[in-house]
PDB file of N, CA and C in Angstrom:
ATOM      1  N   UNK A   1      87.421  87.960 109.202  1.00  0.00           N
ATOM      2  CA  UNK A   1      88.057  88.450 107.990  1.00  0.00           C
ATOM      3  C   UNK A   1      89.017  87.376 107.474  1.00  0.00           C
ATOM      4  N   UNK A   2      89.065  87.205 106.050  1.00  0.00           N
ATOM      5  CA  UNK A   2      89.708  85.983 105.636  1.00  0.00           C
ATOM      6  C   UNK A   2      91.088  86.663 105.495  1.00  0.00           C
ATOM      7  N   UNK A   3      92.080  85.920 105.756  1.00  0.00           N
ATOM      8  CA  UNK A   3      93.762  85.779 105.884  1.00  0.00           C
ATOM      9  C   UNK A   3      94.064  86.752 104.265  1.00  0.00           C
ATOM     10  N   UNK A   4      93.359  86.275 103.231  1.00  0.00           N
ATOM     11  CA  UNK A   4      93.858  86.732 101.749  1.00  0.00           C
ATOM     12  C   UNK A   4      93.123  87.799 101.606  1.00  0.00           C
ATOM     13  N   UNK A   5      92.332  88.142 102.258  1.00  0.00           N
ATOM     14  CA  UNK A   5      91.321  90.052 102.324  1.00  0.00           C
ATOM     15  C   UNK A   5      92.300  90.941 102.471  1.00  0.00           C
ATOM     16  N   UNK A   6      93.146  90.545 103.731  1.00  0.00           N
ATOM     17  CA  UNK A   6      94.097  91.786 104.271  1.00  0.00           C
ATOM     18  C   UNK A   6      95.041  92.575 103.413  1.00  0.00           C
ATOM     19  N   UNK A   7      96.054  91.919 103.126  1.00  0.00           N
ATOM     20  CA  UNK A   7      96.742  92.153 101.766  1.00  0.00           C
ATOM     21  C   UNK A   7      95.784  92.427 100.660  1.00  0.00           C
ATOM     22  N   UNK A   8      96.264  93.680 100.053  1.00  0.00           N
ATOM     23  CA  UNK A   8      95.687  94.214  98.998  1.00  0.00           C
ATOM     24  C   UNK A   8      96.498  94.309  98.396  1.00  0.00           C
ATOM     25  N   UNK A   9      97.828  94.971  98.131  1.00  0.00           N
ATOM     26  CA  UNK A   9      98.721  95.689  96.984  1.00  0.00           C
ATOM     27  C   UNK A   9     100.343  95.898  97.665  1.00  0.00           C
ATOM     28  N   UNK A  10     101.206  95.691  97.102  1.00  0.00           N
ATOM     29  CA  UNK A  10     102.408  95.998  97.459  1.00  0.00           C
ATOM     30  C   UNK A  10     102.511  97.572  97.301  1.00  0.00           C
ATOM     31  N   UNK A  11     103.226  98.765  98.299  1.00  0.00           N
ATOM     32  CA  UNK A  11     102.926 100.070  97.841  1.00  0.00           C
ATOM     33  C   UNK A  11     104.602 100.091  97.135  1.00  0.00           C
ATOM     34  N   UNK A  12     104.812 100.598  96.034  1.00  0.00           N
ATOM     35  CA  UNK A  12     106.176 100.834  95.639  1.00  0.00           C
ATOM     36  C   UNK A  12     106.654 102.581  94.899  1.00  0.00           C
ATOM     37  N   UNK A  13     107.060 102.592  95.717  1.00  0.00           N
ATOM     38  CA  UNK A  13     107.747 103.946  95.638  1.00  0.00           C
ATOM     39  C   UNK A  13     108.841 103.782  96.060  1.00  0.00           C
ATOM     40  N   UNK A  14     109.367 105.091  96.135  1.00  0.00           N
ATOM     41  CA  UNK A  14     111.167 104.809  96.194  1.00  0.00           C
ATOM     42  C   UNK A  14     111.567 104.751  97.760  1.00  0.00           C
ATOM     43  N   UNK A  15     110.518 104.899  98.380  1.00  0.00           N
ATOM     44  CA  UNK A  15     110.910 105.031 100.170  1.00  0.00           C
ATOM     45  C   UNK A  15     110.633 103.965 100.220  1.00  0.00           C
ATOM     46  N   UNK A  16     110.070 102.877  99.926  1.00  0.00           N
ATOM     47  CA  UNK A  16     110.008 101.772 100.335  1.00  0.00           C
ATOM     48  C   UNK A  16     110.492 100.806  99.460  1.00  0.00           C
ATOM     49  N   UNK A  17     111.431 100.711  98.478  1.00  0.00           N
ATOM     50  CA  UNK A  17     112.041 100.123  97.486  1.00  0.00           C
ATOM     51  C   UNK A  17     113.608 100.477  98.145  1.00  0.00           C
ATOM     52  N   UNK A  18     113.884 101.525  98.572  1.00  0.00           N
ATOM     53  CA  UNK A  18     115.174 101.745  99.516  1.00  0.00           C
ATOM     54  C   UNK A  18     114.875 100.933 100.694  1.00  0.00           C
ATOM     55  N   UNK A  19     113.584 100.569 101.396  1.00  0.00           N
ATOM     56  CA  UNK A  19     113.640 100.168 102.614  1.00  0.00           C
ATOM     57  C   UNK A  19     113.609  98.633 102.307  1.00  0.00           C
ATOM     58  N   UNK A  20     113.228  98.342 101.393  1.00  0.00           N
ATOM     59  CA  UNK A  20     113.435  96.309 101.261  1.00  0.00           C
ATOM     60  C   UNK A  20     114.776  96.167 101.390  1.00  0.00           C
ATOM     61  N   UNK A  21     116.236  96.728 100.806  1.00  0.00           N
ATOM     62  CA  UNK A  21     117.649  96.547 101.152  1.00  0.00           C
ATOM     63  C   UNK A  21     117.426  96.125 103.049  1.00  0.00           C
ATOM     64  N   UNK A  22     116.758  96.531 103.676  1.00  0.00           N
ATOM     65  CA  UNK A  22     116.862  96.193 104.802  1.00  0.00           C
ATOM     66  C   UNK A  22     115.766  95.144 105.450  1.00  0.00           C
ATOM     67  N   UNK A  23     115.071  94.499 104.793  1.00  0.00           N
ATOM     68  CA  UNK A  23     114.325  93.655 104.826  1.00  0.00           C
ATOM     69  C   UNK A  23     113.014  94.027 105.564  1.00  0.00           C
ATOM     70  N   UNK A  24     112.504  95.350 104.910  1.00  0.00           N
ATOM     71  CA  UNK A  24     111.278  95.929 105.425  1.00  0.00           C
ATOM     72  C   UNK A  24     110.182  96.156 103.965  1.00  0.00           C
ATOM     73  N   UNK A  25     108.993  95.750 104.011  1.00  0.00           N
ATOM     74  CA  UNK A  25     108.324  95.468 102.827  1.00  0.00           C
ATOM     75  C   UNK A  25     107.045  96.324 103.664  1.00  0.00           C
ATOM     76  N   UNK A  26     106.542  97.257 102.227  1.00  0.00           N
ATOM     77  CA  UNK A  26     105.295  98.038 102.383  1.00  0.00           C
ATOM     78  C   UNK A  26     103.982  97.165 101.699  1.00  0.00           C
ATOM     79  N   UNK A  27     102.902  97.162 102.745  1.00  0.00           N
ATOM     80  CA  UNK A  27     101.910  97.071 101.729  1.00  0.00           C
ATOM     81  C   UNK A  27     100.632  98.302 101.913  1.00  0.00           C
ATOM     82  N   UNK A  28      99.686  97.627 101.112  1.00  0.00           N
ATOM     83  CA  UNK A  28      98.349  98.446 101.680  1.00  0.00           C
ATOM     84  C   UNK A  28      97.474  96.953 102.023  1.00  0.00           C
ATOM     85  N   UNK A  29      97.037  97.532 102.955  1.00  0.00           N
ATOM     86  CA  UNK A  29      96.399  96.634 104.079  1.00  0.00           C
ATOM     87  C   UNK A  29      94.419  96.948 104.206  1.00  0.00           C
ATOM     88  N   UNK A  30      94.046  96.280 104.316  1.00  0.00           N
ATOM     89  CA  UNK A  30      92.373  96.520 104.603  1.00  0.00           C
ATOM     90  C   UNK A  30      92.318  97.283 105.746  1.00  0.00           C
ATOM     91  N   UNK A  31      91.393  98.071 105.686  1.00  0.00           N
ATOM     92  CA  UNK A  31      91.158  99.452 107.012  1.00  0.00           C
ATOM     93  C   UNK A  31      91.128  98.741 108.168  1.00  0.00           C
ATOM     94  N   UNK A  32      90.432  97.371 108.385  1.00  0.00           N
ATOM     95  CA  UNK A  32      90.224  97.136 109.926  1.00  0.00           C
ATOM     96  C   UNK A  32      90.867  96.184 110.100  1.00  0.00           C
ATOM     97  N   UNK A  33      92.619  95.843 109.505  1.00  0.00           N
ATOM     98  CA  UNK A  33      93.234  94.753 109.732  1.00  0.00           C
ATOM     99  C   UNK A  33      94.165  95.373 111.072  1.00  0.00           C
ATOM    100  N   UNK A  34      94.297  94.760 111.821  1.00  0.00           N
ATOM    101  CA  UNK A  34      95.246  94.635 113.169  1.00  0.00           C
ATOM    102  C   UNK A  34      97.054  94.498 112.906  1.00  0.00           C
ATOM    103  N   UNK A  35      97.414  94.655 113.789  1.00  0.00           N
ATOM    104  CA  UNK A  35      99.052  94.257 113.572  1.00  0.00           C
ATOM    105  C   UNK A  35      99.162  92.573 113.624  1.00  0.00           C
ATOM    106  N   UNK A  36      98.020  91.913 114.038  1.00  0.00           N
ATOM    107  CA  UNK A  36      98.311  90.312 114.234  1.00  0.00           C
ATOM    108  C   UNK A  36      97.777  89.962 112.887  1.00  0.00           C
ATOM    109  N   UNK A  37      96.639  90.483 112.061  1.00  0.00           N
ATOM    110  CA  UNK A  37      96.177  89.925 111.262  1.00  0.00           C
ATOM    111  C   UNK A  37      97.448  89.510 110.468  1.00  0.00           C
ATOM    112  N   UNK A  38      97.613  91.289 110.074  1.00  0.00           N
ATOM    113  CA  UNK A  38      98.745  91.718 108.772  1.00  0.00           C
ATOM    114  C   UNK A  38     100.000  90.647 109.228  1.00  0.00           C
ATOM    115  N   UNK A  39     100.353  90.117 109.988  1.00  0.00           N
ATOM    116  CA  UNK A  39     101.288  89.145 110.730  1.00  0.00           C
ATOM    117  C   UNK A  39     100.836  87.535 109.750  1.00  0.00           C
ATOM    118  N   UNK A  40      99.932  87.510 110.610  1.00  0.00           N
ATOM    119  CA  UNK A  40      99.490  86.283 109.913  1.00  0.00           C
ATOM    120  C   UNK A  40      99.226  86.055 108.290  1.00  0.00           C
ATOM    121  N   UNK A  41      98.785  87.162 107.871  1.00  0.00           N
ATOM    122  CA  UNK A  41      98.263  87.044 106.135  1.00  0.00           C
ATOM    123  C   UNK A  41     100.030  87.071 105.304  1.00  0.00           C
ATOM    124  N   UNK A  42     101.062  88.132 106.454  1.00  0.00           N
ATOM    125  CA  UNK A  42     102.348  87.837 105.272  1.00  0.00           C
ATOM    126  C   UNK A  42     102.618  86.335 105.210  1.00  0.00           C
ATOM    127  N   UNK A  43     102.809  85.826 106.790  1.00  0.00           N
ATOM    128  CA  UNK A  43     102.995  84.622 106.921  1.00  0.00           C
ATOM    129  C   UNK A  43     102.466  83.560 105.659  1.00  0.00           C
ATOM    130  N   UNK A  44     101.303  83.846 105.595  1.00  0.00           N
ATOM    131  CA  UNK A  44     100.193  82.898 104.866  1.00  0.00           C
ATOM    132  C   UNK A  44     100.975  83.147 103.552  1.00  0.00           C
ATOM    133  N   UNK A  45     100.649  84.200 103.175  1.00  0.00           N
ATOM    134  CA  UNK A  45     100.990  84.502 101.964  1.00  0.00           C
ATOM    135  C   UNK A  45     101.929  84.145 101.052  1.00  0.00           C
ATOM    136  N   UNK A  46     103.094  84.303 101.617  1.00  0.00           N
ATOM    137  CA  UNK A  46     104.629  83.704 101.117  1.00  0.00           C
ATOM    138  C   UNK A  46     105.397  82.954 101.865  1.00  0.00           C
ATOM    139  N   UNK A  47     105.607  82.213 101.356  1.00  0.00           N
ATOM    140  CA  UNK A  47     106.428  80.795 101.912  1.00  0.00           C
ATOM    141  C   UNK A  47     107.644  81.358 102.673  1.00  0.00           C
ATOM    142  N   UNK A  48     108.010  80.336 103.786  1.00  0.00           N
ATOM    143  CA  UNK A  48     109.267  80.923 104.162  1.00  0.00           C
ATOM    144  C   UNK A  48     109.585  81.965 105.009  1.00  0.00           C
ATOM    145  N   UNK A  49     108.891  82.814 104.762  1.00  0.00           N
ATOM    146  CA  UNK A  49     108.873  84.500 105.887  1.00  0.00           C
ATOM    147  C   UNK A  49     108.467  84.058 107.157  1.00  0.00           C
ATOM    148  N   UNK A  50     109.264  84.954 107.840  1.00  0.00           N
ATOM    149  CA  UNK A  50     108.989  84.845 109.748  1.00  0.00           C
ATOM    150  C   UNK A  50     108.949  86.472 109.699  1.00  0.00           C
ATOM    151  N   UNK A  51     107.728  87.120 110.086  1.00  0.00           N
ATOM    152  CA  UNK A  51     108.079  88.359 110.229  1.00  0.00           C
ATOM    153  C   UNK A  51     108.318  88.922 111.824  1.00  0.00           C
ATOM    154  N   UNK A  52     109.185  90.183 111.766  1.00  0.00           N
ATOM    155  CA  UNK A  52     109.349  90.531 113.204  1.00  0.00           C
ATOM    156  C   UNK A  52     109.272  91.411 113.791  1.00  0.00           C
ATOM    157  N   UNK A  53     108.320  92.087 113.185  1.00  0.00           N
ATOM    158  CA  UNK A  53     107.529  93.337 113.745  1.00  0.00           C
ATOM    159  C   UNK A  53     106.665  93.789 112.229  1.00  0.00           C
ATOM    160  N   UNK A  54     105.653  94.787 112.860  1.00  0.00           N
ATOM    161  CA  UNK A  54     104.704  95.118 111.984  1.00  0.00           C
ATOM    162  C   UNK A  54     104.117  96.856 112.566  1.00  0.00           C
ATOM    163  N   UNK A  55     104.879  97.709 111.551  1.00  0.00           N
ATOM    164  CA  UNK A  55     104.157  99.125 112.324  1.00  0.00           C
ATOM    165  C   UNK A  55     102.870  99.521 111.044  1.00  0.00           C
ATOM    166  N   UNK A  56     102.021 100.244 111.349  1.00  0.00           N
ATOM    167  CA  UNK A  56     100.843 100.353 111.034  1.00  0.00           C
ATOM    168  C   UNK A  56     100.462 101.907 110.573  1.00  0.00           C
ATOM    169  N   UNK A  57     100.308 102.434 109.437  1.00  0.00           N
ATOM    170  CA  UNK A  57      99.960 104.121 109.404  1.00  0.00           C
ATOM    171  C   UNK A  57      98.707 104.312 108.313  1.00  0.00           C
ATOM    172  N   UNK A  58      98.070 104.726 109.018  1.00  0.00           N
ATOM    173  CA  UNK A  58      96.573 105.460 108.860  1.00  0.00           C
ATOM    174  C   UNK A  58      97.265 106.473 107.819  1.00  0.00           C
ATOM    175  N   UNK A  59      96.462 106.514 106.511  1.00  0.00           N
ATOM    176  CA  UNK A  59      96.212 107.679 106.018  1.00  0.00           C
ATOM    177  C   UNK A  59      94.807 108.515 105.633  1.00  0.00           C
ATOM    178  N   UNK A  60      95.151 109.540 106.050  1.00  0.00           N
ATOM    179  CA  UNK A  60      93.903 110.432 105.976  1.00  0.00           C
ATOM    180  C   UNK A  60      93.550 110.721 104.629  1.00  0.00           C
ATOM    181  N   UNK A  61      92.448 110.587 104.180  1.00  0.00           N
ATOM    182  CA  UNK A  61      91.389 111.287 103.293  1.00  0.00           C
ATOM    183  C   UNK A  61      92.372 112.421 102.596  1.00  0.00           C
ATOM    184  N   UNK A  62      92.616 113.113 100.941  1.00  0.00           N
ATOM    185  CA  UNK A  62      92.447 113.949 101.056  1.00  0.00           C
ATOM    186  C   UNK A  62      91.056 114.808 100.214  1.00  0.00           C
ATOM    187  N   UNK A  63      91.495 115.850 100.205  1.00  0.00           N
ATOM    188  CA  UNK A  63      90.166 116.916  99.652  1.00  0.00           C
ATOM    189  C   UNK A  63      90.803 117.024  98.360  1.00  0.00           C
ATOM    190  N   UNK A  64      90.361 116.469  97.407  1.00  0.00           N
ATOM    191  CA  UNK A  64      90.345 116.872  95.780  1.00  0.00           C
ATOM    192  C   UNK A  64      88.698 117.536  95.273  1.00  0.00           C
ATOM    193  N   UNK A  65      89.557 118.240  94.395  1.00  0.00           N
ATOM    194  CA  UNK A  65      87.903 118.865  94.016  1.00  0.00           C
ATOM    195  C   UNK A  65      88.149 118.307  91.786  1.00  0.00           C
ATOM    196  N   UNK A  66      87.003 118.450  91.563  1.00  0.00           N
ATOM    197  CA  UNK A  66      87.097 117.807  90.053  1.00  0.00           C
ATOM    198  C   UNK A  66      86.060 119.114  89.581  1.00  0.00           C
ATOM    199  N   UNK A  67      86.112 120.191  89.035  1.00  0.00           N
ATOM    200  CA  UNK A  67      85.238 121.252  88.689  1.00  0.00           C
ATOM    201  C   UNK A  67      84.704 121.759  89.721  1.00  0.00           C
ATOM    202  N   UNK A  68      83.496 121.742  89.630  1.00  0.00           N
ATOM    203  CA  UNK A  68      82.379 122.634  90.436  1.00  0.00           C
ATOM    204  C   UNK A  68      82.507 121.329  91.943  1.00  0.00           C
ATOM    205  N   UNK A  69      82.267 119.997  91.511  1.00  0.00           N
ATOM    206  CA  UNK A  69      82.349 118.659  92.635  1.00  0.00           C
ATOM    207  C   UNK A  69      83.498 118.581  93.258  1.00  0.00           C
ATOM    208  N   UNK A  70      83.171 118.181  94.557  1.00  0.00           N
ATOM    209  CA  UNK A  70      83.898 118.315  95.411  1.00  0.00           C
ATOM    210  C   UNK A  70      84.079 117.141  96.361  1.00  0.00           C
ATOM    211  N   UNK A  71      85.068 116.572  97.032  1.00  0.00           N
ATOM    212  CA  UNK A  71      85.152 115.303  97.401  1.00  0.00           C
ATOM    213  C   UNK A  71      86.501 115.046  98.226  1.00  0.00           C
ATOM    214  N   UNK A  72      86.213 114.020  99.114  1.00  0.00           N
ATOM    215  CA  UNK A  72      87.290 113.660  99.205  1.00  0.00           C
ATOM    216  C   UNK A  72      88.025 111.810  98.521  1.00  0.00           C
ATOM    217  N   UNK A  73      89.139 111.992  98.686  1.00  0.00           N
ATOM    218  CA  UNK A  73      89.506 110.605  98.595  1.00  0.00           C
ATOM    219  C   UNK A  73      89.667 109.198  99.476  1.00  0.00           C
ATOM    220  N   UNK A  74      89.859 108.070  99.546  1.00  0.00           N
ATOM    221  CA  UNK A  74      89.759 107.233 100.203  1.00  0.00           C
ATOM    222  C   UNK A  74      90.543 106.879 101.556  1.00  0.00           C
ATOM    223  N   UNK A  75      90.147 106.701 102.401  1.00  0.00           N
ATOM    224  CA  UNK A  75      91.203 106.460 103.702  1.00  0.00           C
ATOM    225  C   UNK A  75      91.550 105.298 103.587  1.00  0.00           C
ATOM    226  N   UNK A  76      93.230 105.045 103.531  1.00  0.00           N
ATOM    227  CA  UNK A  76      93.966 104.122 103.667  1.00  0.00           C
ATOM    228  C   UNK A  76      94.572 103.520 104.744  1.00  0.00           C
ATOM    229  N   UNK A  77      94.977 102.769 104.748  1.00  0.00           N
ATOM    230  CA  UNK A  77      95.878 101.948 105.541  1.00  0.00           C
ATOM    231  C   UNK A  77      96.964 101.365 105.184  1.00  0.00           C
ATOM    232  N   UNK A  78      98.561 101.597 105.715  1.00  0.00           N
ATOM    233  CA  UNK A  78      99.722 100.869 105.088  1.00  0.00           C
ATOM    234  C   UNK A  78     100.232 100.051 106.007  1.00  0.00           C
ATOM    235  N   UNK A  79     101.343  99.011 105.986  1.00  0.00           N
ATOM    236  CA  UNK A  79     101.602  98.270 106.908  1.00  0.00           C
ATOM    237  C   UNK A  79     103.315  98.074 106.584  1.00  0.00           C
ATOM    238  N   UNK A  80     104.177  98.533 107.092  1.00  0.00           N
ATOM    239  CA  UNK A  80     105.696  98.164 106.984  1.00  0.00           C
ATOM    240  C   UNK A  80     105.775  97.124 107.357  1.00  0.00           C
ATOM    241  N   UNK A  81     106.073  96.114 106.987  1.00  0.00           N
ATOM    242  CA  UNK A  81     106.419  94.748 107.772  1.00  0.00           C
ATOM    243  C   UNK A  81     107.955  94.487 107.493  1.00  0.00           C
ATOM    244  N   UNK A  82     108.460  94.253 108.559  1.00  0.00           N
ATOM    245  CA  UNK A  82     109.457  94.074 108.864  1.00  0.00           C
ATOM    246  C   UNK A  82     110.218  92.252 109.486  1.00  0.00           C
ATOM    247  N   UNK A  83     110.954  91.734 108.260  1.00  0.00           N
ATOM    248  CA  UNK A  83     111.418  90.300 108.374  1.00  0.00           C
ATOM    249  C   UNK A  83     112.384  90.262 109.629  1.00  0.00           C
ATOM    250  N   UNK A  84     112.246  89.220 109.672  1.00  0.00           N
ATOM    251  CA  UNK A  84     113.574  88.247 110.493  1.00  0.00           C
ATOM    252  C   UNK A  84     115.001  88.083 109.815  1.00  0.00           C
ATOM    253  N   UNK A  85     115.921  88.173 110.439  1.00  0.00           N
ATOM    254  CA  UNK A  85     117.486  87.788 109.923  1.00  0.00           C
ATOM    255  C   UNK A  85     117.627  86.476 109.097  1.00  0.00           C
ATOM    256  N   UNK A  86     116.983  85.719 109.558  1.00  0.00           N
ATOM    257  CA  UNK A  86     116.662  84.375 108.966  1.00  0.00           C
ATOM    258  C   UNK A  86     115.779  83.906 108.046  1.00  0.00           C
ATOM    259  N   UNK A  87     114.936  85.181 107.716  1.00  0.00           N
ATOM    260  CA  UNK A  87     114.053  84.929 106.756  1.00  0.00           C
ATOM    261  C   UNK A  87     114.395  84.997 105.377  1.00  0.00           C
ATOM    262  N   UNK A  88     113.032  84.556 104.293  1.00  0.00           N
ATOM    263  CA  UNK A  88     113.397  84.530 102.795  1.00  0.00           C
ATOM    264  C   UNK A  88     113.149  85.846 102.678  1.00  0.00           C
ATOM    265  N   UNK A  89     113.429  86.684 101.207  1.00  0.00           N
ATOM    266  CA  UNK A  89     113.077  87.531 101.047  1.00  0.00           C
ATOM    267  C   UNK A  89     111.613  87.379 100.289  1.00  0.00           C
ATOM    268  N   UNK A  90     111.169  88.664 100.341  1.00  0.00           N
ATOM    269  CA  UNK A  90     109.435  88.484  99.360  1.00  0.00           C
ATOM    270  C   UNK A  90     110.096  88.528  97.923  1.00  0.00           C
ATOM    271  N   UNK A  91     109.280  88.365  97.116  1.00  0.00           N
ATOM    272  CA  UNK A  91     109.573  88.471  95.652  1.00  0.00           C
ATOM    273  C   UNK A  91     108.524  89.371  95.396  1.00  0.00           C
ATOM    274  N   UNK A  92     108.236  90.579  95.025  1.00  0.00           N
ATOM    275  CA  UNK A  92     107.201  91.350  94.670  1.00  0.00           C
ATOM    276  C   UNK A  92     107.400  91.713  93.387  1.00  0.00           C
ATOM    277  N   UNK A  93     108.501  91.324  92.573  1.00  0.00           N
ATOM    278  CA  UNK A  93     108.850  91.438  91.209  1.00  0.00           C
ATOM    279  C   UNK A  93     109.538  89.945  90.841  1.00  0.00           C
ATOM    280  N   UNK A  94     108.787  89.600  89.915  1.00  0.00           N
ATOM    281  CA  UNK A  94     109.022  88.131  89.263  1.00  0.00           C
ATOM    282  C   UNK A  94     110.014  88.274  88.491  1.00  0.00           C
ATOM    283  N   UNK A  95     111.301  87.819  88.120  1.00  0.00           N
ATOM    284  CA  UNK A  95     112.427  88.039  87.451  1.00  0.00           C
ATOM    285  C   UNK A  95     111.779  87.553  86.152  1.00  0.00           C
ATOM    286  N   UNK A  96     111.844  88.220  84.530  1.00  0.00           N
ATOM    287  CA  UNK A  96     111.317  88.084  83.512  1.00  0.00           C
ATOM    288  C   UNK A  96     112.562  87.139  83.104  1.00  0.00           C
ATOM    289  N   UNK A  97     112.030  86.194  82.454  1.00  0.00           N
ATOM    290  CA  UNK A  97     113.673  84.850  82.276  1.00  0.00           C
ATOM    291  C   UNK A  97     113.137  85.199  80.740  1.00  0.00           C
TER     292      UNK A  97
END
């Protein structure tokens, strides 16, 4: 699996927009990425970062129905990654100059 597959999307909501003040960044991650991959692809990704831990949460499917059809939705994967004291921060919002 290539390093730039893993990373898909920054997730931003307000639980994890409170949790960057502490230098913990959400993403969504590819279903069969590992805690070493997601390690390596932040690394890759943005200059500067040492990350120092990485927890991992499965989300389940849910059941939406659209009329009479019936279905579920996609199983995800998120990844908290969590920096070093010494690290840069991510930029996931480009300051508009």
């Amino acid at each position: 699996m290539n390093l730039l597959d893993v990373i898909k999307r920054p997730v931003i909501t307000e639980k994890s927009m409170l949790a960057m003040d502490e230098k913990k960044y959400t993403f969504e991650v590819d279903t069969r990425a590992n805690k070493t991959l997601v390690k390596q692809a932040v690394e890759a990704a943005f200059d500067g970062v040492k990350v120092k831990n990485v927890n991992i949460i499965n989300v389940r499917p849910k059941f939406k129905r659209m009329g009479k059809y019936a279905g579920y939705t996609k199983k995800r994967r998120k990844a908290v990654v969590t920096l070093t004291n010494d690290s840069k921060e991510i930029q996931i919002f480009d300051a508009a100059e």
